[in-house]
N, C-alpha and C. Protein backbone atom coordinates (compact mmCIF):
# COMPACT_ATOMS: atom_id res chain seq x y z
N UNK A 1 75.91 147.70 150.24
CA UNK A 1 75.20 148.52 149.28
C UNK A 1 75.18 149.98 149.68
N UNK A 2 75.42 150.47 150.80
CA UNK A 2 75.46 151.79 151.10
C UNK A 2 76.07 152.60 150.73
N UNK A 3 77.36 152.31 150.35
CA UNK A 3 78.42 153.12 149.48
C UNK A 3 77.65 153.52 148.21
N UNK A 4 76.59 152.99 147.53
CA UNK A 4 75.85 153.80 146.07
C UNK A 4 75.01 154.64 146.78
N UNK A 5 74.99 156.10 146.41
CA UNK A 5 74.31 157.07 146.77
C UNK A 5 72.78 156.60 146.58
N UNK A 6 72.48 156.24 145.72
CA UNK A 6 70.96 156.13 145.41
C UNK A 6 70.12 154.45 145.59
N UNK A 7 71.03 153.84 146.53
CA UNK A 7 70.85 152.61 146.87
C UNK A 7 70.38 153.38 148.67
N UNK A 8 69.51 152.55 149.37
CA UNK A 8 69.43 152.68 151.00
C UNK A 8 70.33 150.97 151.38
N UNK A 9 70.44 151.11 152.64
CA UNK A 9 70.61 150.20 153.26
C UNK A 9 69.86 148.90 153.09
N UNK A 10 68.59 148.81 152.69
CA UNK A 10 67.95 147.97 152.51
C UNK A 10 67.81 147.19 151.29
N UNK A 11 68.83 148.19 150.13
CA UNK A 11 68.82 147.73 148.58
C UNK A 11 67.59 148.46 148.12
N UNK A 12 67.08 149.41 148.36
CA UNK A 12 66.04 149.81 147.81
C UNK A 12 66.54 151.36 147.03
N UNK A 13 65.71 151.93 145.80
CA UNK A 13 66.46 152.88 145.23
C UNK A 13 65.89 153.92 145.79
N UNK A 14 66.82 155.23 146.16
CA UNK A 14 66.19 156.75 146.73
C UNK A 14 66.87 157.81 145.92
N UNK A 15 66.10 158.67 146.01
CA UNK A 15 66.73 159.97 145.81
C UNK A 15 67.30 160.37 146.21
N UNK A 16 68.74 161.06 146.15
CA UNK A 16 69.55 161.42 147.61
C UNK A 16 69.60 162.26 148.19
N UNK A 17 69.64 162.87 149.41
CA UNK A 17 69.47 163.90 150.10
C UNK A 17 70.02 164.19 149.80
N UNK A 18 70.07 165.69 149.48
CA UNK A 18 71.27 166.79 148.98
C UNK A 18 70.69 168.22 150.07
N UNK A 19 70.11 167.93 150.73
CA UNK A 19 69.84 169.28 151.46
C UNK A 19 70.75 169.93 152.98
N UNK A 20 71.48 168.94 152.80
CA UNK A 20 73.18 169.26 153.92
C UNK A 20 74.51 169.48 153.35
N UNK A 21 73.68 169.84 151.60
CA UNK A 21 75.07 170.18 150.53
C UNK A 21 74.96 171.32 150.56
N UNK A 22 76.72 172.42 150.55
CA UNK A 22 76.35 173.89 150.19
C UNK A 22 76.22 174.28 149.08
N UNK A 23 75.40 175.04 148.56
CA UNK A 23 75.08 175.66 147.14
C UNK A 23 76.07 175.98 146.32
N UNK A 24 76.79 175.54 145.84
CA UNK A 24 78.06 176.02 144.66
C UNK A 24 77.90 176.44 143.23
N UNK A 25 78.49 177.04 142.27
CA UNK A 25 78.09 177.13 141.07
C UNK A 25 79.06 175.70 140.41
N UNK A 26 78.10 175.02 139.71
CA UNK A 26 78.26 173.82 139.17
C UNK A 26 78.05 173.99 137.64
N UNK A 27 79.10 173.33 136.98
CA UNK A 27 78.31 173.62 135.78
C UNK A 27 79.45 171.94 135.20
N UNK A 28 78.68 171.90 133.95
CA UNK A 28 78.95 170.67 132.95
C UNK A 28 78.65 170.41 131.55
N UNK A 29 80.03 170.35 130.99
CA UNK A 29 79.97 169.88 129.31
C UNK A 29 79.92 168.31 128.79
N UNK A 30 79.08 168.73 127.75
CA UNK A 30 78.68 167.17 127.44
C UNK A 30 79.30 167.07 125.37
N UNK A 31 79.45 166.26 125.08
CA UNK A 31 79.44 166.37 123.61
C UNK A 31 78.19 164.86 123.63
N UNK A 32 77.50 164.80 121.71
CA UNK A 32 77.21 163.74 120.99
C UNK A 32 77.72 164.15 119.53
N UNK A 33 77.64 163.28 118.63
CA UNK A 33 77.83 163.31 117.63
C UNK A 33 76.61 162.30 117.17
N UNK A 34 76.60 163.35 115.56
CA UNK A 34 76.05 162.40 114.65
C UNK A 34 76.90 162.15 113.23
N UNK A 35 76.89 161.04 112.85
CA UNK A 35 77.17 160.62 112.00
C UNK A 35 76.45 160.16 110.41
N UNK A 36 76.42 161.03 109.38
CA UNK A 36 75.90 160.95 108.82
C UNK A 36 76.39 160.99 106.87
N UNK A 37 75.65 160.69 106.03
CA UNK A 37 76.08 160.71 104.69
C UNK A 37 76.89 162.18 104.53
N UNK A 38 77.65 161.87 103.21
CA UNK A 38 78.50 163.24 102.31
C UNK A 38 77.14 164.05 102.21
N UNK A 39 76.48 163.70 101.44
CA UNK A 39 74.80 164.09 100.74
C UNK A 39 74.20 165.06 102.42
N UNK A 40 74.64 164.64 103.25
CA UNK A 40 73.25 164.96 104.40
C UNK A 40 73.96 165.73 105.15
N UNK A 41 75.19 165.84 105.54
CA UNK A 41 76.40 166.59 105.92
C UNK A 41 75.80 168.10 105.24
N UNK A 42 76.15 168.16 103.84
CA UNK A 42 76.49 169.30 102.36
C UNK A 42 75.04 170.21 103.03
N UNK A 43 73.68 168.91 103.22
CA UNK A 43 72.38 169.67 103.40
C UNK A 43 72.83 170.79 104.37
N UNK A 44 72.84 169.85 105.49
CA UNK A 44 72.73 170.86 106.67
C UNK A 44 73.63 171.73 106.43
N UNK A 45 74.96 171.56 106.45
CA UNK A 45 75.77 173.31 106.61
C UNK A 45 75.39 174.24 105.91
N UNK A 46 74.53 173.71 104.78
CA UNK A 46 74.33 174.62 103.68
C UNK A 46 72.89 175.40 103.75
N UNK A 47 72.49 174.22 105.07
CA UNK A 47 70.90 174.98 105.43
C UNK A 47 69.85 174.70 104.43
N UNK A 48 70.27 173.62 103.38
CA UNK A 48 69.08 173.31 102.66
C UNK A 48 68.03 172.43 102.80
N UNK A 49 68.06 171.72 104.32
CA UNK A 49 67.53 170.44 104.65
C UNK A 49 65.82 171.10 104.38
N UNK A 50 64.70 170.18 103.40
CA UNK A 50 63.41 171.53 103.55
C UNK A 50 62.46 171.65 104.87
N UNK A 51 63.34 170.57 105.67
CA UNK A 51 62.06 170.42 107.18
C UNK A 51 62.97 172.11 107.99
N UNK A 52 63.55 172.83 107.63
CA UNK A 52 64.24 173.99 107.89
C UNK A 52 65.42 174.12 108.78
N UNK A 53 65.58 174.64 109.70
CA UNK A 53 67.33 174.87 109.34
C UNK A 53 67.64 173.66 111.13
N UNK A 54 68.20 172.39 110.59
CA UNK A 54 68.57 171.93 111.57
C UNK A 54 69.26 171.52 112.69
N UNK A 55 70.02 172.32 112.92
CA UNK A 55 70.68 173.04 114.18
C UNK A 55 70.34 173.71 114.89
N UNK A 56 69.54 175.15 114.25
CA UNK A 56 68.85 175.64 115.36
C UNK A 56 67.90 174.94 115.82
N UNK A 57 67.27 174.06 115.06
CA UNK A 57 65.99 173.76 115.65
C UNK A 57 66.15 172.39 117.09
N UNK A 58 67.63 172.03 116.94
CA UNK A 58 68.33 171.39 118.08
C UNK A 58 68.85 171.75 119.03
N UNK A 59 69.26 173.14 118.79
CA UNK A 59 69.65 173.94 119.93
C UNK A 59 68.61 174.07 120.73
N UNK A 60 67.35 174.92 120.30
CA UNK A 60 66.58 174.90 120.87
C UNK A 60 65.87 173.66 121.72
N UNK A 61 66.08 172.09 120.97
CA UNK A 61 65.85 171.10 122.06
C UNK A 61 66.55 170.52 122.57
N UNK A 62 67.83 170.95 122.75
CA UNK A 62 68.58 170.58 123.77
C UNK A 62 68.19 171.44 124.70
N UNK A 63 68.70 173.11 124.68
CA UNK A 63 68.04 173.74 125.77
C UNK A 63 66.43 173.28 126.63
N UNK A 64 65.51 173.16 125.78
CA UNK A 64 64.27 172.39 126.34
C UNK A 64 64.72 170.97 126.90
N UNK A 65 65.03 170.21 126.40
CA UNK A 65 65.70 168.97 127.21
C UNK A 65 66.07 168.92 128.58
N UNK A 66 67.49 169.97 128.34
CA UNK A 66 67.81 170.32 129.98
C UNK A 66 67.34 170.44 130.61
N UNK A 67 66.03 171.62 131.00
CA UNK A 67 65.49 172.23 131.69
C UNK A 67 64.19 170.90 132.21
N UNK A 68 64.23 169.96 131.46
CA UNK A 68 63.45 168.67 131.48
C UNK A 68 64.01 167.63 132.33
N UNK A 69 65.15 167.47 132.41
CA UNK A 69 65.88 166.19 133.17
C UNK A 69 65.37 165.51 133.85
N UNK A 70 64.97 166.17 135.08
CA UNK A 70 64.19 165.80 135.80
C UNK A 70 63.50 165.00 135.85
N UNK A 71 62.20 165.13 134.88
CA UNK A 71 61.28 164.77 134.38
C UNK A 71 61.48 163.34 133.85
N UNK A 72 62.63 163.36 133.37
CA UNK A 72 63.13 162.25 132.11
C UNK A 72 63.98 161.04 133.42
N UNK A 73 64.98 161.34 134.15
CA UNK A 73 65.85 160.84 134.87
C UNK A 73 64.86 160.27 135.92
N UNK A 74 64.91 159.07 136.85
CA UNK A 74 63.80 159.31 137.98
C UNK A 74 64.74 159.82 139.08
N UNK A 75 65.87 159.79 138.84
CA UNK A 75 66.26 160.26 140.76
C UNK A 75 67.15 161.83 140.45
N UNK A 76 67.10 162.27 139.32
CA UNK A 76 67.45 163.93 138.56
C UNK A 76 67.14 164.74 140.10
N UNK A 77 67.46 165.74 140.63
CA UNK A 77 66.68 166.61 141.73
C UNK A 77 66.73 167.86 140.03
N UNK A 78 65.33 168.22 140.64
CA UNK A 78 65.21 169.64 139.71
C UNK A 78 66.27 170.43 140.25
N UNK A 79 66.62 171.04 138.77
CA UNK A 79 67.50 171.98 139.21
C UNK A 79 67.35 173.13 138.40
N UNK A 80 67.39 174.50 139.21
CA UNK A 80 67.41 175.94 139.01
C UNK A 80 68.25 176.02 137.94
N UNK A 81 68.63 175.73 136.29
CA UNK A 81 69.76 175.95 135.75
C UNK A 81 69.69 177.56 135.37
N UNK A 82 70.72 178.21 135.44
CA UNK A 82 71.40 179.71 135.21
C UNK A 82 71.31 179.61 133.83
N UNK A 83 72.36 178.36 132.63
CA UNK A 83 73.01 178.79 132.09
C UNK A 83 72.78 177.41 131.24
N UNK A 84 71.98 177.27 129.92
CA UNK A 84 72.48 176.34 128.83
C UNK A 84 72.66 176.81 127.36
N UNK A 85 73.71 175.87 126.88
CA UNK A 85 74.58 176.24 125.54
C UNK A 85 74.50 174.81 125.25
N UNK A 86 74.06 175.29 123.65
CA UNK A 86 74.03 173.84 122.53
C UNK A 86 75.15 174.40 121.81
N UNK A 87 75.88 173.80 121.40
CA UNK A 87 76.99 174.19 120.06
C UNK A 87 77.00 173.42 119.03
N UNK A 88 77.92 173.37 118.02
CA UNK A 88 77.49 172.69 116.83
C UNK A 88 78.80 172.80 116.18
N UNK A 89 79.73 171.78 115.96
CA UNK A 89 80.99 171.91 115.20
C UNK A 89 81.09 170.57 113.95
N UNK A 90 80.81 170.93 112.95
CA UNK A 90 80.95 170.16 111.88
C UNK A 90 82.31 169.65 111.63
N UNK A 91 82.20 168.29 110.90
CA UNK A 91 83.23 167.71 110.53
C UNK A 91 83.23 167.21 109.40
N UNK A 92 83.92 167.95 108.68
CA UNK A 92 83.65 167.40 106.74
C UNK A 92 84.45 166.70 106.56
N UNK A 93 85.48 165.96 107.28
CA UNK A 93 86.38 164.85 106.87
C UNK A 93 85.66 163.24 107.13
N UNK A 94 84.99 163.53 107.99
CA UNK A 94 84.10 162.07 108.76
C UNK A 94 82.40 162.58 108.33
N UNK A 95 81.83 163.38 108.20
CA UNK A 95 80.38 164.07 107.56
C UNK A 95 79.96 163.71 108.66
N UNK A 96 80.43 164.24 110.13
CA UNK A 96 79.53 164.31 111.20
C UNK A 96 79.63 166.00 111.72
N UNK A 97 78.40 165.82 112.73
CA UNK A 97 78.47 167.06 113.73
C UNK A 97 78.54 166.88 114.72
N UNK A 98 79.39 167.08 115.19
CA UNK A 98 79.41 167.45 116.51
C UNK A 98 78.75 168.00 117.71
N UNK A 99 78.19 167.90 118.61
CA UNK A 99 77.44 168.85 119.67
C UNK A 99 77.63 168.77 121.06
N UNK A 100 77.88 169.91 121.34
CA UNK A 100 78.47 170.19 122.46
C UNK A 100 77.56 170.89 123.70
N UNK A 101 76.78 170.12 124.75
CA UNK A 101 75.92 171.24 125.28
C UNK A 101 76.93 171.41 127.02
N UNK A 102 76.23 172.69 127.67
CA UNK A 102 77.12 172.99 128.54
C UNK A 102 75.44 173.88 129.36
N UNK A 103 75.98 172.99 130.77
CA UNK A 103 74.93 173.57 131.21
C UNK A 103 75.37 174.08 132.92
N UNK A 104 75.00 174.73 133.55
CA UNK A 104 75.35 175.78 134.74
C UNK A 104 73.74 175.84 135.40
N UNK A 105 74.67 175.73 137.10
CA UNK A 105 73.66 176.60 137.88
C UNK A 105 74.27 176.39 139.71
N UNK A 106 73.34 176.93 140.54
CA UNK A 106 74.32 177.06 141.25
C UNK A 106 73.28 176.35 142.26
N UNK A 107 73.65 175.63 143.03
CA UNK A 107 72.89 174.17 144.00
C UNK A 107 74.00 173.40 144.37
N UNK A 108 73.15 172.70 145.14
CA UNK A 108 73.87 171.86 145.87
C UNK A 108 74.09 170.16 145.77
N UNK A 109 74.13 169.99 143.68
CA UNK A 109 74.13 168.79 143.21
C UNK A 109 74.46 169.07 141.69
N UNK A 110 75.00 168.22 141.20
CA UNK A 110 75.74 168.60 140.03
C UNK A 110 74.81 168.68 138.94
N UNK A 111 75.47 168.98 137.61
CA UNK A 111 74.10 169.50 136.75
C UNK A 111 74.58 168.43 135.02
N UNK A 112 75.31 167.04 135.30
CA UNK A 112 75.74 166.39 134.59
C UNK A 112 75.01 165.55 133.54
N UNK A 113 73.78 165.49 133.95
CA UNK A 113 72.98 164.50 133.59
C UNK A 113 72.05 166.05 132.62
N UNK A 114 72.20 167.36 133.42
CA UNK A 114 71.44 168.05 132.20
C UNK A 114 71.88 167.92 130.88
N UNK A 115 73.85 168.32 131.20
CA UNK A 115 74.56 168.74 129.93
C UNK A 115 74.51 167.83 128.99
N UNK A 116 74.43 166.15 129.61
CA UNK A 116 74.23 165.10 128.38
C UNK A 116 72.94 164.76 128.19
N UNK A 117 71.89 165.41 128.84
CA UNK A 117 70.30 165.32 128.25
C UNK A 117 70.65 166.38 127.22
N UNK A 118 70.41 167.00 127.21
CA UNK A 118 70.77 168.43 126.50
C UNK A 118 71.97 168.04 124.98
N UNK A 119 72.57 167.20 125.49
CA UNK A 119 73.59 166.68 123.89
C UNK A 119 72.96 165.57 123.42
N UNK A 120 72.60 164.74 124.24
CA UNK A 120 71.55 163.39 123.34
C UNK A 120 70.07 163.94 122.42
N UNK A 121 69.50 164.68 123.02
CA UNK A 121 68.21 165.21 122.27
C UNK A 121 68.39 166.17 121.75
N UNK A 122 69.25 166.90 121.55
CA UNK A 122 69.74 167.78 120.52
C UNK A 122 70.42 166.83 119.32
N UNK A 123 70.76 165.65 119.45
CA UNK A 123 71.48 164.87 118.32
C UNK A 123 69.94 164.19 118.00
N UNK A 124 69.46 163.56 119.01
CA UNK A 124 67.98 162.95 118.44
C UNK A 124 66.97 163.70 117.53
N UNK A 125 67.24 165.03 117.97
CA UNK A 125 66.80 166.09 116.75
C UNK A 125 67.14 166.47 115.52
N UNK A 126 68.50 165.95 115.32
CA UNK A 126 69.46 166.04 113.56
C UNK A 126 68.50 165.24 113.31
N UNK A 127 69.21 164.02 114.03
CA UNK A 127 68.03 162.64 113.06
C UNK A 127 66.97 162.84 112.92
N UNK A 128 66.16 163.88 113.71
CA UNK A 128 64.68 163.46 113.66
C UNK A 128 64.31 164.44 112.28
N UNK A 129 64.86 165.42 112.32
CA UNK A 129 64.70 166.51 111.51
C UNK A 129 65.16 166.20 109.62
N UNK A 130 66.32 164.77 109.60
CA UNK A 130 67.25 164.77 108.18
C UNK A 130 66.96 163.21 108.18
N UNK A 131 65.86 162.32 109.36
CA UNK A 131 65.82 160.85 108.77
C UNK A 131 65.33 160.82 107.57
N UNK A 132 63.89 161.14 106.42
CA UNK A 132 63.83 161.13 105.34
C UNK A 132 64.88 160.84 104.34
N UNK A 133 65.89 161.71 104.44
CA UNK A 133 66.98 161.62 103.57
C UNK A 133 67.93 161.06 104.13
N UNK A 134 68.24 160.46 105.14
CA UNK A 134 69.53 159.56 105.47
C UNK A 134 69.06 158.95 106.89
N UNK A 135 68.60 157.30 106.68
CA UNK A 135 68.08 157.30 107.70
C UNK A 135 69.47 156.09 108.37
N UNK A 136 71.02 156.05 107.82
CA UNK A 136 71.61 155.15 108.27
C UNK A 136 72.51 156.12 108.97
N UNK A 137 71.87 157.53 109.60
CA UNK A 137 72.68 158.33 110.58
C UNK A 137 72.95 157.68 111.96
N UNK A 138 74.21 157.69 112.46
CA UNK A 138 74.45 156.86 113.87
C UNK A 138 74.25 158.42 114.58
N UNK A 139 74.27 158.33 116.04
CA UNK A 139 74.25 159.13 117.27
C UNK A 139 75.72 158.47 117.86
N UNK A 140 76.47 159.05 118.11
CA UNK A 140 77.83 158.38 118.84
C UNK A 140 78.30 158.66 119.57
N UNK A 141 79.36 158.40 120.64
CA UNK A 141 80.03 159.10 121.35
C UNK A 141 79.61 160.51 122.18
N UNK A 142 78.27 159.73 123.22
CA UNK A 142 77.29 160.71 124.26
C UNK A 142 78.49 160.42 125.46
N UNK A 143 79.11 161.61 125.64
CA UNK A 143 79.88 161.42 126.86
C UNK A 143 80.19 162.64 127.51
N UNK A 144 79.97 162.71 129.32
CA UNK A 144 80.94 163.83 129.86
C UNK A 144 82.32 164.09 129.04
N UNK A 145 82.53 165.56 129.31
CA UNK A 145 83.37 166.60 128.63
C UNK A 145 84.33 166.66 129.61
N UNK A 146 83.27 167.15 130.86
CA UNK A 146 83.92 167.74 131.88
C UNK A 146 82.99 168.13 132.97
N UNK A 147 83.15 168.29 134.52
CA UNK A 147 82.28 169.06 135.62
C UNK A 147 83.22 169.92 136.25
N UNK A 148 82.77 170.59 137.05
CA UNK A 148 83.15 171.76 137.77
C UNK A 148 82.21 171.79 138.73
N UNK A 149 82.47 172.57 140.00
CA UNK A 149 81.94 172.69 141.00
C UNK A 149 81.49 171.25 142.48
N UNK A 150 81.24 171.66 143.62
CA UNK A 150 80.84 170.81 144.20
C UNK A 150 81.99 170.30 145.32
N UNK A 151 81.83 169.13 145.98
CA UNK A 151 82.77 168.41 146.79
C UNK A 151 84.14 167.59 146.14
N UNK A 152 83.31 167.33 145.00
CA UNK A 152 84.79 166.88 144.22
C UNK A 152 85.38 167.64 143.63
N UNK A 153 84.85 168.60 142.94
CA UNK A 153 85.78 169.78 142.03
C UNK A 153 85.53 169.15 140.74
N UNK A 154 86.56 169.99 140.41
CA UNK A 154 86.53 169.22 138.89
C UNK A 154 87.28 168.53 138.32
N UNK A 155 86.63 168.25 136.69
CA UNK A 155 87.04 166.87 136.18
C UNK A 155 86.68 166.94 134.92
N UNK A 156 87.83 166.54 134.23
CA UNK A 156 87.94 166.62 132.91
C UNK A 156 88.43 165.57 131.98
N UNK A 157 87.69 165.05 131.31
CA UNK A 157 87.73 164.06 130.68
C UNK A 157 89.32 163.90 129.54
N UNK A 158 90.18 162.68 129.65
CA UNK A 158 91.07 162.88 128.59
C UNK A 158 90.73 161.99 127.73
N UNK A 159 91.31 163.01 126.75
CA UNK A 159 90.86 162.58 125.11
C UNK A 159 91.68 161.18 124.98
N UNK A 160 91.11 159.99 124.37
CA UNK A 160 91.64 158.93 124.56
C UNK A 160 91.82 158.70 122.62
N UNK A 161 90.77 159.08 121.94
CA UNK A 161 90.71 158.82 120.97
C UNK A 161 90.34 160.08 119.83
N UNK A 162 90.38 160.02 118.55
CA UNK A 162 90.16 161.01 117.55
C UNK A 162 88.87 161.17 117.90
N UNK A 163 87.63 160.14 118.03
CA UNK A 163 86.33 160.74 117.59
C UNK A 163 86.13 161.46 119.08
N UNK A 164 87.08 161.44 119.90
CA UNK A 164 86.85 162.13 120.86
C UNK A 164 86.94 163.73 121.23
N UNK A 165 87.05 163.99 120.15
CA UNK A 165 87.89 165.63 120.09
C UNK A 165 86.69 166.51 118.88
């Protein structure tokens, strides 16, 4: 059992020491998607949803998310983040959006688990914001993008499939 970082010798779960790691700038992209009606798609790009405009109001909780991990994860180490980005790329052929968060900072443990906190609750926020009017919206495809920084370097996910892009 020693080979899992967050396993001890004894099978018991820990936090892992990271304080004999050197400080690097780390950073990590995450995408989710939501999937949703023609009808609920048209709302949002068009900004007519009336609970108000729902993207920004996801950006903004993804950024809050991130900065939360911690909190949310039990073995997360807080981390100092520099740098988070929510994005938002629509898709009118499939009536989903896309979201892309990307998060940075510079420590001595990666910041992976922010960038896909930060893309899951920013998608939990479409829905939360457009369930009234379409409540058979899926959340899909929560996955690393990519990392940078650290002992391994980096790593970049290949696109295996369409909804992956």
């Amino acid at each position: 059992m020693s080979d899992l970082t967050h396993i001890d010798d004894k099978g018991r779960v820990r936090m892992v020491d990271v304080s004999a790691k050197p400080a690097t700038e780390r950073t990590a992209r995450a995408q989710a998607k939501v999937v949703m009606s023609p009808a609920m798609f048209t709302m949002i790009c068009d900004r007519s949803v009336p609970k108000g405009n729902v993207l920004e109001t996801a950006r903004i909780a993804g950024v809050m998310a991130a900065k939360q991990t911690s909190s949310l994860i039990p073995m997360c180490h807080p981390l100092n983040l520099t740098h988070v980005q929510v994005d938002f790329f629509p898709q009118a052929d499939t009536h989903a959006i896309r979201l892309e968060a990307l998060a940075r900072c510079v420590g001595s443990t990666g910041v992976e688990m922010e960038a896909l906190t930060a893309a899951a609750v920013a998608a939990l926020t479409v829905y939360d914001m457009c369930k009234a009017y379409d409540r058979a919206m899926r959340i899909t495809d929560i996955f690393l993008l990519e990392k940078s920084g650290g002992k391994s370097g980096r790593w970049q996910r290949e696109k295996q499939t369409q909804s992956e892009i």
